[in-house]
Protein backbone atom coordinates (compact mmCIF):
# COMPACT_ATOMS: atom_id res chain seq x y z
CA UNK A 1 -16.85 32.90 -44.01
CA UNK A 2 -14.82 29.54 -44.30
CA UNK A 3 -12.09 31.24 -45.86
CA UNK A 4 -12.09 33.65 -42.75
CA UNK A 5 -11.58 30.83 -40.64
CA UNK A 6 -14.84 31.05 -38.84
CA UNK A 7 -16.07 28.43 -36.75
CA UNK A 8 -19.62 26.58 -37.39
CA UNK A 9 -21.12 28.61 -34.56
CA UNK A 10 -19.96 32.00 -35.33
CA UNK A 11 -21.13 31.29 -38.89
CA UNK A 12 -24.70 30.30 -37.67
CA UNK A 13 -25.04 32.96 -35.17
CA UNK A 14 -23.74 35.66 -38.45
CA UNK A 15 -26.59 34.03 -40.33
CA UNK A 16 -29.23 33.61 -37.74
CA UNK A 17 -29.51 30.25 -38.39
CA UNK A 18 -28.31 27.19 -36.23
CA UNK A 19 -25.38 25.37 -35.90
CA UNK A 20 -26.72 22.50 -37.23
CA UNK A 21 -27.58 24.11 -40.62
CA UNK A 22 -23.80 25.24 -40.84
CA UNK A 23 -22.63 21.60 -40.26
CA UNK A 24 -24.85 20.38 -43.12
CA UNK A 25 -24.19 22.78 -45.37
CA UNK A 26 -19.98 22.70 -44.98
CA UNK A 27 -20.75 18.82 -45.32
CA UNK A 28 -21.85 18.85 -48.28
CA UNK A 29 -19.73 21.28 -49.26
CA UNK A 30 -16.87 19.33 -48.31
CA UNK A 31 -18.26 16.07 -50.00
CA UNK A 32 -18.83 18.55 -53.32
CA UNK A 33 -14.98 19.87 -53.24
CA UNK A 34 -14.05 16.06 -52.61
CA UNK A 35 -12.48 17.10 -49.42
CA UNK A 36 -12.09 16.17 -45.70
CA UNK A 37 -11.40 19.20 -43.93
CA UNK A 38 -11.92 23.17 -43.57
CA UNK A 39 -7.95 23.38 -44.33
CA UNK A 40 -8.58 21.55 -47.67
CA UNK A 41 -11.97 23.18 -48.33
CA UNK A 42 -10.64 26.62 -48.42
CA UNK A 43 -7.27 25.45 -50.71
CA UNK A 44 -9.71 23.76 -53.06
CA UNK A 45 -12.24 26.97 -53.16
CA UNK A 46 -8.92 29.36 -53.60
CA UNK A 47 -7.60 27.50 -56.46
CA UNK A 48 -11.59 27.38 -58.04
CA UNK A 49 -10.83 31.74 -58.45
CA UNK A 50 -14.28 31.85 -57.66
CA UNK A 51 -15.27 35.89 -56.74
CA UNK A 52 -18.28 36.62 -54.22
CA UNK A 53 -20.66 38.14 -55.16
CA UNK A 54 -20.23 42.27 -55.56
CA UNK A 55 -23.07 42.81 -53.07
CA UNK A 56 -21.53 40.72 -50.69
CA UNK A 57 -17.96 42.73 -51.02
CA UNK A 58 -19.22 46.10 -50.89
CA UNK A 59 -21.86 47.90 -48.68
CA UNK A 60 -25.30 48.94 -50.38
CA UNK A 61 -25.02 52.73 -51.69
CA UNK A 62 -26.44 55.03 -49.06
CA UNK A 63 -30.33 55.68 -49.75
């Protein structure tokens, strides 16, 4: 969601959770990567090759 360039509270309201929890989170996250900013956060994850997860990609198979 970072690398889409959304915002803290369009994150939070995709996740049902608050805004708050977002800013934590991409705090640490940022503190992790060694980092100060979303710009740098997403170069740093891009160069990591790092692949979500396959059932975050695709859809679940119709039931």
């Amino acid at each position: 969601m970072l690398v889409e360039g959304l915002l803290n509270q369009q994150i939070a309201y995709e996740l049902d959770v608050k805004e708050a929890t977002i800013k934590a989170h991409m705090t640490e996250i940022f503190r992790k990567l060694g980092v100060h900013s979303r710009t740098q956060a997403v170069l740093a994850l891009s160069s990591l090759s790092v692949e979500p997860p396959q059932d975050l990609v695709e859809p679940p198979p119709d039931s």
